[in-house]
Protein backbone atom coordinates (compact mmCIF):
# COMPACT_ATOMS: atom_id res chain seq x y z
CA UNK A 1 -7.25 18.39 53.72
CA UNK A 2 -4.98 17.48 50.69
CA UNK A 3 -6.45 17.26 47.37
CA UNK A 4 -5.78 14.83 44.42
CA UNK A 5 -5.55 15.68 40.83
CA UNK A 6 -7.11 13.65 38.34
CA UNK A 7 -3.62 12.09 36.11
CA UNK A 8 -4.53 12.44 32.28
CA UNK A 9 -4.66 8.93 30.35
CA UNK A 10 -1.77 10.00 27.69
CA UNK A 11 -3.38 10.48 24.54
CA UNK A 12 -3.77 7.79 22.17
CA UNK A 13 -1.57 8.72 18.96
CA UNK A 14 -1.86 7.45 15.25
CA UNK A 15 0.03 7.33 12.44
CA UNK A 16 -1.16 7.57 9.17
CA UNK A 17 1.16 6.72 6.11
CA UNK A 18 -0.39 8.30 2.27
CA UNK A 19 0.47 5.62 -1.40
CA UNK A 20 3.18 7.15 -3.69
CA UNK A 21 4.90 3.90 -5.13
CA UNK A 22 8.47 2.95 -4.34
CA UNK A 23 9.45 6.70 -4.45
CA UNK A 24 6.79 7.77 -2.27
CA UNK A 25 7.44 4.99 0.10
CA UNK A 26 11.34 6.99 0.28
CA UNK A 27 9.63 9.90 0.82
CA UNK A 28 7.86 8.80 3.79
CA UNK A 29 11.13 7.22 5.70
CA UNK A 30 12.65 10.49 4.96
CA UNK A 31 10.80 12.52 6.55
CA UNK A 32 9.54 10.19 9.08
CA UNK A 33 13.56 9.89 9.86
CA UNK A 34 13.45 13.55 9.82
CA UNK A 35 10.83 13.72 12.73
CA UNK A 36 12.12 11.25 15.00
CA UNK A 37 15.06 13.02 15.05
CA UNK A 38 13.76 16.55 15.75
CA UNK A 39 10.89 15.53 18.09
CA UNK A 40 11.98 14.31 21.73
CA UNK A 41 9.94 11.36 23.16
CA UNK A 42 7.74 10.39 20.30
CA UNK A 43 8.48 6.72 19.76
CA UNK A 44 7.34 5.83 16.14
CA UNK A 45 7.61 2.00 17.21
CA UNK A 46 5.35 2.60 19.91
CA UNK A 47 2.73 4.37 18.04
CA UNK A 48 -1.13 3.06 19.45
CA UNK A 49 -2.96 2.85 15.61
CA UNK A 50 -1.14 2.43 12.35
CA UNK A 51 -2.82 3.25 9.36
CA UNK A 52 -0.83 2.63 5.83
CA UNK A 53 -2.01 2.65 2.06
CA UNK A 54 -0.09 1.17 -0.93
CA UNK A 55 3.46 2.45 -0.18
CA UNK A 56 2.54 3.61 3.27
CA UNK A 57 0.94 -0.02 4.13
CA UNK A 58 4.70 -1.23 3.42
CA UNK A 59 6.43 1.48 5.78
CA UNK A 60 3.11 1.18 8.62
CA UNK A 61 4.09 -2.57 9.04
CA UNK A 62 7.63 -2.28 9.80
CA UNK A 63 7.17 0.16 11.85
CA UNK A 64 4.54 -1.71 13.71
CA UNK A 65 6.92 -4.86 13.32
CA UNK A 66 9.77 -2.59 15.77
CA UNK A 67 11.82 -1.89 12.71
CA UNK A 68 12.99 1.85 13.77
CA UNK A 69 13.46 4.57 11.42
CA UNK A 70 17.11 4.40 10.99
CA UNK A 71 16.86 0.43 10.23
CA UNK A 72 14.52 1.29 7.35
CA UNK A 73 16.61 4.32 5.81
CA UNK A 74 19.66 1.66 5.90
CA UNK A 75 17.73 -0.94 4.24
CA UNK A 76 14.98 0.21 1.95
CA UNK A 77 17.34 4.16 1.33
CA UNK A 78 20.75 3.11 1.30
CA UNK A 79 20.48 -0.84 0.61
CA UNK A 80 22.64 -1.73 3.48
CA UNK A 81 21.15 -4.40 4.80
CA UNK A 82 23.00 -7.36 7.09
CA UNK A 83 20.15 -9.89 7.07
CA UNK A 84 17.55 -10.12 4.44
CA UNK A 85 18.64 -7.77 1.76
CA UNK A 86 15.45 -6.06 -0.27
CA UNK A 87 16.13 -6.08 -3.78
CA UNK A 88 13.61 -3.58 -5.57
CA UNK A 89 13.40 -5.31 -8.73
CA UNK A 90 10.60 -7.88 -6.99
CA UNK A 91 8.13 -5.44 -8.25
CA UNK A 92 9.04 -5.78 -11.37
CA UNK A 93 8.60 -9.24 -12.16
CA UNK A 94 6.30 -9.93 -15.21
CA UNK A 95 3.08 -11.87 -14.57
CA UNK A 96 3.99 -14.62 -16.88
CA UNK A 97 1.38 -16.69 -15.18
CA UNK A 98 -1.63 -14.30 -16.57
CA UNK A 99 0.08 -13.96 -19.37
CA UNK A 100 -0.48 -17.67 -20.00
CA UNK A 101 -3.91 -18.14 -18.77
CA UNK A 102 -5.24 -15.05 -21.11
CA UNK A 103 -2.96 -16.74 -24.42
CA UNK A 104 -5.05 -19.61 -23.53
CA UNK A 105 -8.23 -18.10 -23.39
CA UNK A 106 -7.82 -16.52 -27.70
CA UNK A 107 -9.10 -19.70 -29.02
CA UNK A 108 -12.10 -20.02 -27.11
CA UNK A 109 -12.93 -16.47 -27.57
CA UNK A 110 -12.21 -15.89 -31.24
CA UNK A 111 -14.59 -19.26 -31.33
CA UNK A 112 -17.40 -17.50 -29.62
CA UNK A 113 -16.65 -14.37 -31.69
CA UNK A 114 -17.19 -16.13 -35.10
CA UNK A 115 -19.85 -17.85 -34.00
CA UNK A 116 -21.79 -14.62 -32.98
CA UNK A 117 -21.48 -13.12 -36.38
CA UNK A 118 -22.14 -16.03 -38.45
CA UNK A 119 -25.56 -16.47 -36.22
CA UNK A 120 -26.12 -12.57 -36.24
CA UNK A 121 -24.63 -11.19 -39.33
CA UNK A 122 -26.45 -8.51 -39.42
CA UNK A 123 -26.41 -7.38 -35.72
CA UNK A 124 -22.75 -6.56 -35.80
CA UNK A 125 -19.90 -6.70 -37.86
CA UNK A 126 -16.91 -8.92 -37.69
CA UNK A 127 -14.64 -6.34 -36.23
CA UNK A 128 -17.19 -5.27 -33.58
CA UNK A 129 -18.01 -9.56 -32.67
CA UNK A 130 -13.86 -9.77 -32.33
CA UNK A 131 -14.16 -6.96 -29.32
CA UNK A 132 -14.90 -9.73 -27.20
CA UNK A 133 -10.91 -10.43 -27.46
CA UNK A 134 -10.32 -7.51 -24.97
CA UNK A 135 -11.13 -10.15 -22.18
CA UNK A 136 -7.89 -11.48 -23.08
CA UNK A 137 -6.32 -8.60 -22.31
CA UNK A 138 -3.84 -9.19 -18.94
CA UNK A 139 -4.95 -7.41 -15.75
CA UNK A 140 -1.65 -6.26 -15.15
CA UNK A 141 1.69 -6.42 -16.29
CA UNK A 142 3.96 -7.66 -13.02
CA UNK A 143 3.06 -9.75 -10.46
CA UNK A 144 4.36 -8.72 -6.78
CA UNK A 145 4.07 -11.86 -5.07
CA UNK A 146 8.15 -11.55 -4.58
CA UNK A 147 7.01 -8.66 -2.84
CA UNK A 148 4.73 -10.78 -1.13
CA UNK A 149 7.53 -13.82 -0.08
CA UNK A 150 10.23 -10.93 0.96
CA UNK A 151 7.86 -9.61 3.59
CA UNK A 152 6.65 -12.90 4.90
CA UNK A 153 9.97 -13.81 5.33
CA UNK A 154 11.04 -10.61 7.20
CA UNK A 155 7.78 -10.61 9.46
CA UNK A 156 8.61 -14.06 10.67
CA UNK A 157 12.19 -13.34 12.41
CA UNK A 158 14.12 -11.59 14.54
CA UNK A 159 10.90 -11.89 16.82
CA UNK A 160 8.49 -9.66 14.26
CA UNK A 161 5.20 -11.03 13.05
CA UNK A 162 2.91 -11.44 10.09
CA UNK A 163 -0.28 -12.08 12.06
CA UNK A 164 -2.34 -8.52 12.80
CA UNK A 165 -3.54 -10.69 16.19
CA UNK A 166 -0.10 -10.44 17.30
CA UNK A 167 0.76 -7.47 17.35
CA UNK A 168 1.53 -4.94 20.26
CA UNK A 169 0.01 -2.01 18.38
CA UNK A 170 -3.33 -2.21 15.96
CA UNK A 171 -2.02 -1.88 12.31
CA UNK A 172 -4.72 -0.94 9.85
CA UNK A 173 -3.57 -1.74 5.78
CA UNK A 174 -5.96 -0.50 3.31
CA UNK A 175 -6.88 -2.03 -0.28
CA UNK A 176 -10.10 -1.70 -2.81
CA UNK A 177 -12.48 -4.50 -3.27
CA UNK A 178 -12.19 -4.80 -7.19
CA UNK A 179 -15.76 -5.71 -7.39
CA UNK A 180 -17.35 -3.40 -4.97
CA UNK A 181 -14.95 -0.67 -5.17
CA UNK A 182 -14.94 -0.15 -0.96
CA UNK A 183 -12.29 0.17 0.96
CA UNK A 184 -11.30 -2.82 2.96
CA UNK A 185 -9.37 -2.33 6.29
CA UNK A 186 -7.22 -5.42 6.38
CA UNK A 187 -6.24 -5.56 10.47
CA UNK A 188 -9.78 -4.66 11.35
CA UNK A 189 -12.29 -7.39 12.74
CA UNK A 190 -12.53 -10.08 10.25
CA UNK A 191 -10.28 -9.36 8.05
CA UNK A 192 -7.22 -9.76 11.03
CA UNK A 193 -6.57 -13.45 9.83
CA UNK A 194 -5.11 -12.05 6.47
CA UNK A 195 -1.40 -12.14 6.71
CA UNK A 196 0.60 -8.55 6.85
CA UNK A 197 2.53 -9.50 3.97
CA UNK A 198 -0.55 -10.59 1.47
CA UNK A 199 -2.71 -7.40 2.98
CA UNK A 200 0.12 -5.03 1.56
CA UNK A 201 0.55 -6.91 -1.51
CA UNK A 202 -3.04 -6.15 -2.25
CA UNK A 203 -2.42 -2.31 -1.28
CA UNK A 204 -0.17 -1.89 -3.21
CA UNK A 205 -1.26 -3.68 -6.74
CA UNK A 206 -1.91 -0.52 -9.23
CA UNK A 207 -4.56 -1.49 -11.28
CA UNK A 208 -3.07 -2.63 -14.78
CA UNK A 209 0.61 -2.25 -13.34
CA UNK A 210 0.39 -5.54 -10.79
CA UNK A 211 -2.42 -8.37 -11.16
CA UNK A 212 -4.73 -8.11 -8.42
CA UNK A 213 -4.53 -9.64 -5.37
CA UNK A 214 -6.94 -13.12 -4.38
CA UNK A 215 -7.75 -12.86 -0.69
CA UNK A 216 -10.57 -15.64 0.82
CA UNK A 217 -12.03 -15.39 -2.95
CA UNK A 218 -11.98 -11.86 -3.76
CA UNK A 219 -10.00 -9.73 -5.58
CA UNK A 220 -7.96 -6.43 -3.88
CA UNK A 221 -6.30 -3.50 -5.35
CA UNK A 222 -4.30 -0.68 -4.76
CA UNK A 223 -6.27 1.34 -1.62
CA UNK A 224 -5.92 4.60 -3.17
CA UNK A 225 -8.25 4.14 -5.78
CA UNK A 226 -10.80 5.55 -2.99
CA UNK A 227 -8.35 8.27 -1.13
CA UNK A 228 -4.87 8.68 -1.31
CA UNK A 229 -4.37 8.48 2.51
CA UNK A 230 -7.03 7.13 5.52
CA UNK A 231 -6.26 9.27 8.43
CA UNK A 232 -10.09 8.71 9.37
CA UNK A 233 -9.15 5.11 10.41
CA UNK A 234 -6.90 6.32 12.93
CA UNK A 235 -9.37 8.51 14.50
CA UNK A 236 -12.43 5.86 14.38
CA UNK A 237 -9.44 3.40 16.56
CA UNK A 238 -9.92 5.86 19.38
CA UNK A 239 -6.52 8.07 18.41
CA UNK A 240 -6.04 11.58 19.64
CA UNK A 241 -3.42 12.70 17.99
CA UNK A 242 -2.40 11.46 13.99
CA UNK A 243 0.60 11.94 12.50
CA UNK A 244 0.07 12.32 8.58
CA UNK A 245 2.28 12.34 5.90
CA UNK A 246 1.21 12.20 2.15
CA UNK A 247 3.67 12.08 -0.59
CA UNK A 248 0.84 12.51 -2.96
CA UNK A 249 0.28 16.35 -1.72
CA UNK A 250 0.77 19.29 -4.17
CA UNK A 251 3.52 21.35 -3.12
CA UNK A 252 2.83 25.64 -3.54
CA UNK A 253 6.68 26.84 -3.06
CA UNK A 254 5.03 30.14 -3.90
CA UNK A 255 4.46 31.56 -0.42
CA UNK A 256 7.82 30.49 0.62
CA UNK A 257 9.04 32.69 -2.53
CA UNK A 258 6.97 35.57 -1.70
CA UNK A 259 8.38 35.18 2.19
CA UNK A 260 12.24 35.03 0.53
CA UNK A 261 12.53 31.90 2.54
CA UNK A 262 13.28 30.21 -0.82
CA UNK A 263 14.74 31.60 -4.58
CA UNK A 264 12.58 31.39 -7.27
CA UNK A 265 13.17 27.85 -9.01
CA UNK A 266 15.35 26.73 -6.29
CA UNK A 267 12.76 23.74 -6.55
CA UNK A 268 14.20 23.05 -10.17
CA UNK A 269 18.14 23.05 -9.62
């Protein structure tokens, strides 16, 4: 009598992409390039869970958005794009706007500073009623919404998305609720009507470097103000198997020294 054997469902595999900033976001093509090259039949545009934080929430996407490895080395690496060039200078464009709105603010504050002291003169000093000024201080110095219009304008052709909901493959971008300080999972169950583009805007506004991002009335940060890279996320989707890679990890060259694998300050040249 023959026998059957059970076929294995093929494990579900995740990717999980660490923050860094622009250069970290190059050091994760790199060495995502790197792997697809030296590993036979791993797919990294048909990955089952993406997971991507600041930087990585920018690499995660296009991934997810069939955008292979090489494509991304020639456009975001080597700036040889055909169609929709990236120009890196949208990060830094000044946020003129809250500069504006917290010039406009002064008057009414140094108002409600005098008025303080001349009610309580002898509460607090003149110097210590003008602190109240630090609310006019700007919440960050550039504004990435250019960041914000590139993507949505990539993610809408050449048949890629900006909706979560249509994706082939779950994609998971992480920011920081600015008043509750928890990680958000933009992708997950109500939060999968956020566009991609606005959900990595958010991930990747550094606190006092980029104005933070307004989604459905709140405000989002950078998603590394919790952890520096959300492998977990992967896992709770169901995955196996998760591919990490953190440009944020210490490197100790010292074992390689001691194995004569690598010269002493060979690091350094």
């Amino acid at each position: 009598m023959a026998t059957t054997t059970a076929i294995k469902p093929r494990p579900r595999i995740g990717l999980a992409l660490g923050g860094g900033g622009a250069l970290g976001g190059i050091y994760e093509i790199g060495a995502l390039r790197a792997l697809d090259e030296a590993l036979d039949g791993l797919d990294f545009n048909d990955i089952d869970v993406y997971v991507g934080v600041n930087a990585g929430s920018f690499v995660a996407a296009n991934l997810a958005n069939q955008m292979t490895t090489a494509q991304l080395c020639r456009i975001f690496v080597r700036n040889e794009a055909e169609v929709h060039p990236f120009h890196p200078e949208v990060f830094y464009r000044p946020a003129f706007r809250e500069f504006g709105s917290r010039m406009l603010a002064v008057p009414g504050l140094m108002t409600t500073a005098v008025r303080r002291f001349v009610n309580n003169p002898y509460d607090q000093s003149l110097l210590e009623a003008m602190t109240i000024l630090a609310q006019a201080a700007p919440a960050g110095l550039f504004d990435n919404e250019g960041l914000h219009d590139y993507l949505q304008r990539a993610f809408t052709m050449l048949g890629r998305t900006n909706d979560f909901r249509q994706l082939r493959r779950s994609l998971y971008i992480v920011a920081a609720d600015v008043e509750s300080t928890e990680a958000v999972c933009f992708g997950a169950p109500g939060f999968d009507h956020v566009p991609i583009s606005r959900a990595i805007q958010a991930s990747m506004s550094s606190p006092g470097i980029y104005v933070p991002v307004t989604i459905d009335g709140r405000y989002y940060v950078d998603g590394t103000l919790r952890k520096g890279l959300h492998a977990s996320v992967a896992f709770e989707d169901g995955a196996d198997l998760v591919f990490a890679v953190n440009p944020q990890v210490p490197i100790d060259a010292s074992a390689a020294v001691r194995a004569g694998t690598m010269a002493p300050g060979e690091l350094t040249r």
